[in-house]
C-alpha atoms as a PDB file:
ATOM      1  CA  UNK A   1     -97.708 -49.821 136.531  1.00  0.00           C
ATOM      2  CA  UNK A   2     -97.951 -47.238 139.498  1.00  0.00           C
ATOM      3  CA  UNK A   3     -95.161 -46.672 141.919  1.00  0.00           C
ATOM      4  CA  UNK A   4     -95.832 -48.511 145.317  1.00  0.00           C
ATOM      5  CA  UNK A   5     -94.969 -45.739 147.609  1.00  0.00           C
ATOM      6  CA  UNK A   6     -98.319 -44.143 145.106  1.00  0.00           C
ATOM      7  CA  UNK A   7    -100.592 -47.516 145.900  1.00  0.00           C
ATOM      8  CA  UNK A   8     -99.564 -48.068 149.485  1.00  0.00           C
ATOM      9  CA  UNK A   9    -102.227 -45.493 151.066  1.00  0.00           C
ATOM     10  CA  UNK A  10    -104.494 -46.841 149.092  1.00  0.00           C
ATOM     11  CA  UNK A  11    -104.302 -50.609 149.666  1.00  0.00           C
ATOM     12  CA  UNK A  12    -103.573 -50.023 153.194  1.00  0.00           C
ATOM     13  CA  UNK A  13    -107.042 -48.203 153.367  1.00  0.00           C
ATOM     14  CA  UNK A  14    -108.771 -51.483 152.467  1.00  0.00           C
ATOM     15  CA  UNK A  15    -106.636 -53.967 153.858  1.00  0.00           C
ATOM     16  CA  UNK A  16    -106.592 -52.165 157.575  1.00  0.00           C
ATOM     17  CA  UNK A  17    -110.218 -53.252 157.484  1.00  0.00           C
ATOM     18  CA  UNK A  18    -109.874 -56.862 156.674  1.00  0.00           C
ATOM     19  CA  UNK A  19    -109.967 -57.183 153.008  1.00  0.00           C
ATOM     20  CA  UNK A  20    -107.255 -59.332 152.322  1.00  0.00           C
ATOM     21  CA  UNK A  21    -104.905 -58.380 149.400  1.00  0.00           C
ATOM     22  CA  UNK A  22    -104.575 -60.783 146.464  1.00  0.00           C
ATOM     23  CA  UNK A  23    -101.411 -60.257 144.102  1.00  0.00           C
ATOM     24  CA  UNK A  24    -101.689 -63.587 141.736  1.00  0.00           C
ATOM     25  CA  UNK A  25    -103.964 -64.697 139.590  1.00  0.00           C
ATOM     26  CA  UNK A  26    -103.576 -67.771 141.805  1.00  0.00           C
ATOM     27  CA  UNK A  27    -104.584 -66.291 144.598  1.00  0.00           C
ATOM     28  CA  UNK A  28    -107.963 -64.807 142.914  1.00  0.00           C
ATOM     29  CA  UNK A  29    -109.007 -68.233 141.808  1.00  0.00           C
ATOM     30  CA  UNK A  30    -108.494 -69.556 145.428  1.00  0.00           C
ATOM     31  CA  UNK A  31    -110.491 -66.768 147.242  1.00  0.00           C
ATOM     32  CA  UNK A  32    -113.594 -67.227 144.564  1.00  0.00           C
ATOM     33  CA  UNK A  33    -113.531 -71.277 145.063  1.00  0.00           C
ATOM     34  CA  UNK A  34    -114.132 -70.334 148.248  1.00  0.00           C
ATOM     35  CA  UNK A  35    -118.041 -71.448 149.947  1.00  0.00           C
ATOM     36  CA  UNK A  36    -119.886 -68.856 150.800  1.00  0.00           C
ATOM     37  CA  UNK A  37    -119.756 -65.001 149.601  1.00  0.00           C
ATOM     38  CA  UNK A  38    -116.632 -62.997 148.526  1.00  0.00           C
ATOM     39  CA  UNK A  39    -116.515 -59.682 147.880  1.00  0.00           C
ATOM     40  CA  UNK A  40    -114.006 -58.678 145.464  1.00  0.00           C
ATOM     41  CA  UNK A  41    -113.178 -54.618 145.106  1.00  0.00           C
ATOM     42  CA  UNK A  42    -110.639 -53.597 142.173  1.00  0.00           C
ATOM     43  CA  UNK A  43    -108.936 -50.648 143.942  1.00  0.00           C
ATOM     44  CA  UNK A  44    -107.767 -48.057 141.826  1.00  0.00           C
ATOM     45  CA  UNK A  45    -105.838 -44.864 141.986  1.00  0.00           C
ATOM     46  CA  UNK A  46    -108.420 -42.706 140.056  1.00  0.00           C
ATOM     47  CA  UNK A  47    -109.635 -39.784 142.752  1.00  0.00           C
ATOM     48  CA  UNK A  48    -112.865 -39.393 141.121  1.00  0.00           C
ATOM     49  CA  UNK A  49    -114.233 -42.597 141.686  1.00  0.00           C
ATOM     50  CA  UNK A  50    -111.953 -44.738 143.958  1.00  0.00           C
ATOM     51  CA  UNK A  51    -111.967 -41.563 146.673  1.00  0.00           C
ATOM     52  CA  UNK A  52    -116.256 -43.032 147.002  1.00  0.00           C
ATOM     53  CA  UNK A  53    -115.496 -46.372 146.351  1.00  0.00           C
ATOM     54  CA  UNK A  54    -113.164 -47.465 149.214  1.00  0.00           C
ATOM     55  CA  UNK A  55    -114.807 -45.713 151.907  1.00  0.00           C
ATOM     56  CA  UNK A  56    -118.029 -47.415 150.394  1.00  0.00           C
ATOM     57  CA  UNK A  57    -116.958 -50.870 150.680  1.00  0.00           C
ATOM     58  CA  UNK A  58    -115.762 -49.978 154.453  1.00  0.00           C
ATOM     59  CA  UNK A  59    -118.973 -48.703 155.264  1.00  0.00           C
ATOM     60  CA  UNK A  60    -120.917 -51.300 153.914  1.00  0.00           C
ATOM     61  CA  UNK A  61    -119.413 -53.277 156.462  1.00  0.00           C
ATOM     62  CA  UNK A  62    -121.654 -52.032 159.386  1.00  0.00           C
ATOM     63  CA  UNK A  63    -124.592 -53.943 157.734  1.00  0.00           C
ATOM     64  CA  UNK A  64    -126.132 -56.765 160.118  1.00  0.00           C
ATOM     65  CA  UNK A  65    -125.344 -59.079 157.139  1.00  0.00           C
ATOM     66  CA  UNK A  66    -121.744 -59.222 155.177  1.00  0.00           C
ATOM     67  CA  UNK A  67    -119.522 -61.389 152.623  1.00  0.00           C
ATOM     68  CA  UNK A  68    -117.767 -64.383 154.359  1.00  0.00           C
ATOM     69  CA  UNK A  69    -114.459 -63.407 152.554  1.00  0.00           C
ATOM     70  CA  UNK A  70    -113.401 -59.619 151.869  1.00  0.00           C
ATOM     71  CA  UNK A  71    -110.883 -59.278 149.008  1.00  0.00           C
ATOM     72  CA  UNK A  72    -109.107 -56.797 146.506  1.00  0.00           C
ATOM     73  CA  UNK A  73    -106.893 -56.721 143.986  1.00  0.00           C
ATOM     74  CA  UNK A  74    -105.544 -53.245 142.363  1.00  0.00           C
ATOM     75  CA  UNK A  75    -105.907 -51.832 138.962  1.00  0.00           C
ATOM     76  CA  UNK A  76    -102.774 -51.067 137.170  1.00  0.00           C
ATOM     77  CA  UNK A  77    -100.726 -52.784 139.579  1.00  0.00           C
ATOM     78  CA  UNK A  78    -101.536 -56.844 140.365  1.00  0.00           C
ATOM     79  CA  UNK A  79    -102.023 -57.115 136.575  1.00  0.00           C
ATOM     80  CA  UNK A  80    -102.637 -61.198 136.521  1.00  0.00           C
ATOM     81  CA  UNK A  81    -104.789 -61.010 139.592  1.00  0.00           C
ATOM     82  CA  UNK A  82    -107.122 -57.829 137.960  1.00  0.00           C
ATOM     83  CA  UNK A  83    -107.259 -59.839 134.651  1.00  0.00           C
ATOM     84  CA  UNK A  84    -108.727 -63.148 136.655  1.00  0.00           C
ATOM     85  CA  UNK A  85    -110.416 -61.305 138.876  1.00  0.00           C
ATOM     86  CA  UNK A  86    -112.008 -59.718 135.863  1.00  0.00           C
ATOM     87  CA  UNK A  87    -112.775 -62.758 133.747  1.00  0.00           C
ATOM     88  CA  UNK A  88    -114.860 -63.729 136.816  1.00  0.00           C
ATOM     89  CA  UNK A  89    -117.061 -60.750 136.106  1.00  0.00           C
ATOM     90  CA  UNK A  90    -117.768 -61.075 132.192  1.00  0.00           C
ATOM     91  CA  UNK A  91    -120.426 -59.995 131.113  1.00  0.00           C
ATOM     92  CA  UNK A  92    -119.620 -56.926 133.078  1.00  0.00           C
ATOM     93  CA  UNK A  93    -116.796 -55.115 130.846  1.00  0.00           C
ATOM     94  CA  UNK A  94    -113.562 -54.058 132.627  1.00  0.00           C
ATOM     95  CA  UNK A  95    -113.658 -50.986 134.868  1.00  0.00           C
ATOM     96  CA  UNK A  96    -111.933 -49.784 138.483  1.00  0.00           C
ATOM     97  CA  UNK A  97    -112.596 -49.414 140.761  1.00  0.00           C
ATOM     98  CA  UNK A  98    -115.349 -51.782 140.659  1.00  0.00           C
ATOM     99  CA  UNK A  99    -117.243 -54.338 143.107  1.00  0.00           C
ATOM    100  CA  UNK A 100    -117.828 -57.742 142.661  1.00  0.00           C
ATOM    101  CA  UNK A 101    -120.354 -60.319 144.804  1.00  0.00           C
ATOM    102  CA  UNK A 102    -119.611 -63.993 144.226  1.00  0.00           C
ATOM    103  CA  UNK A 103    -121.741 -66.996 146.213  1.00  0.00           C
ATOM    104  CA  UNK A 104    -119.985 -69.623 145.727  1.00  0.00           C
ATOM    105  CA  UNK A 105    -117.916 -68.923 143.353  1.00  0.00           C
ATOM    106  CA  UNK A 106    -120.850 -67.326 141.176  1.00  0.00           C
ATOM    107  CA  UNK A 107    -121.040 -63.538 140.451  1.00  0.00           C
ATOM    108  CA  UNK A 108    -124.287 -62.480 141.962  1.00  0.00           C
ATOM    109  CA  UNK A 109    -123.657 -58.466 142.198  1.00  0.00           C
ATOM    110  CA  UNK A 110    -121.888 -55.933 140.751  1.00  0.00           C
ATOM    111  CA  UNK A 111    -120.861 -52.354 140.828  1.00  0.00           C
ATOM    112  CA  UNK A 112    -119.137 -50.923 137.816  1.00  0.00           C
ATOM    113  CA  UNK A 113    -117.031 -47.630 137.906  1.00  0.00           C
ATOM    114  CA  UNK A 114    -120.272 -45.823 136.489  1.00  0.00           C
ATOM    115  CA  UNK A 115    -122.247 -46.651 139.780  1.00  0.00           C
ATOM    116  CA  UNK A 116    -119.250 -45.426 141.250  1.00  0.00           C
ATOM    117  CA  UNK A 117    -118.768 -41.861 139.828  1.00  0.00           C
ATOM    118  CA  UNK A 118    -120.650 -38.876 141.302  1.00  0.00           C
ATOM    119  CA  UNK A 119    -122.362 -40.928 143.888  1.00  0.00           C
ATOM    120  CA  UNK A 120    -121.608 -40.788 147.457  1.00  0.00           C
ATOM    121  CA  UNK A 121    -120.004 -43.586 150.036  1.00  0.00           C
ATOM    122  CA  UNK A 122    -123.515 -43.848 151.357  1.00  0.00           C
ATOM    123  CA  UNK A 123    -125.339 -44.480 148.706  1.00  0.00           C
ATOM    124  CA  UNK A 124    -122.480 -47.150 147.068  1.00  0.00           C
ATOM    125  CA  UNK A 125    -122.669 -48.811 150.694  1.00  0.00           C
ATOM    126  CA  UNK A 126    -126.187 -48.953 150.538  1.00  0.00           C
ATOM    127  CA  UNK A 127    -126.087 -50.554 147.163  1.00  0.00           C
ATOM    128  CA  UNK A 128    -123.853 -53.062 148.222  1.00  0.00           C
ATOM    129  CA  UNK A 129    -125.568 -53.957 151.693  1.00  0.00           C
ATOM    130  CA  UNK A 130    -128.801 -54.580 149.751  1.00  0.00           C
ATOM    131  CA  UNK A 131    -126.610 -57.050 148.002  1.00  0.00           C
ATOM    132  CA  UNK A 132    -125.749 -58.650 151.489  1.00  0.00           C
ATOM    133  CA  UNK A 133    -129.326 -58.708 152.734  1.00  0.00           C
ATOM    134  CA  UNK A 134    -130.176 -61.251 149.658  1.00  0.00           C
ATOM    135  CA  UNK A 135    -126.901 -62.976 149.414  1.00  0.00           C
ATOM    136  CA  UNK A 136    -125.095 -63.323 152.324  1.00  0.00           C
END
């Protein structure tokens, strides 16, 4: 479990640009019953990857097409919600940060931590609006 004076930065980053924060597992199962697409990011502390990642899923956002619902939960923090949030995603195995499509409840995309690590915001962004171009 991370401090929250550590996490606030970071959930602020996403959450200042309309992804809405989900702390329950509750609260994960609503957001993916949800019609239409969700995007779910699993923030995450680690620099190497989550420094891309955030800015990625902000970006992505300037596409002419984008999820209906925005959404994140945080690794090693909102334990229940990560863990639903998660089981959503099998077969992908657990990683963070990571990024999640659903269509109606159904995962349609994903980005694991590996697509995350070395590449820039642009080119995670890019991945993900290609995403919104067939789904959304």
């Amino acid at each position: 479990m991370y401090p929250e004076e550590l996490v606030k930065p970071m959930r602020n980053d996403l959450a200042v640009a309309g992804f809405e924060e989900l702390y329950t597992s509750e609260a994960v199962e609503k957001a993916l019953e949800q019609k239409g697409t969700t995007l779910v990011v699993v923030n995450s502390v680690c620099g190497c990857a989550a420094a891309n990642a955030r800015p990625a899923a902000k970006l992505s956002l300037q596409n002419g097409k984008r999820p209906d619902h925005l959404t994140t939960v945080f690794a090693g923090v909102d334990t229940d919600a990560v863990n639903t949030a998660r089981a959503a995603m099998v077969p992908f195995p657990p990683s963070s940060p990571s990024m999640a499509l659903f269509k109606d409840g159904e995962l349609v995309h994903m980005i694991e931590r590996h697509h995350i690590e070395g590449r820039p915001a642009e080119m995670i962004a890019e991945n993900l609006m290609e995403a919104y171009n067939e789904h959304c």
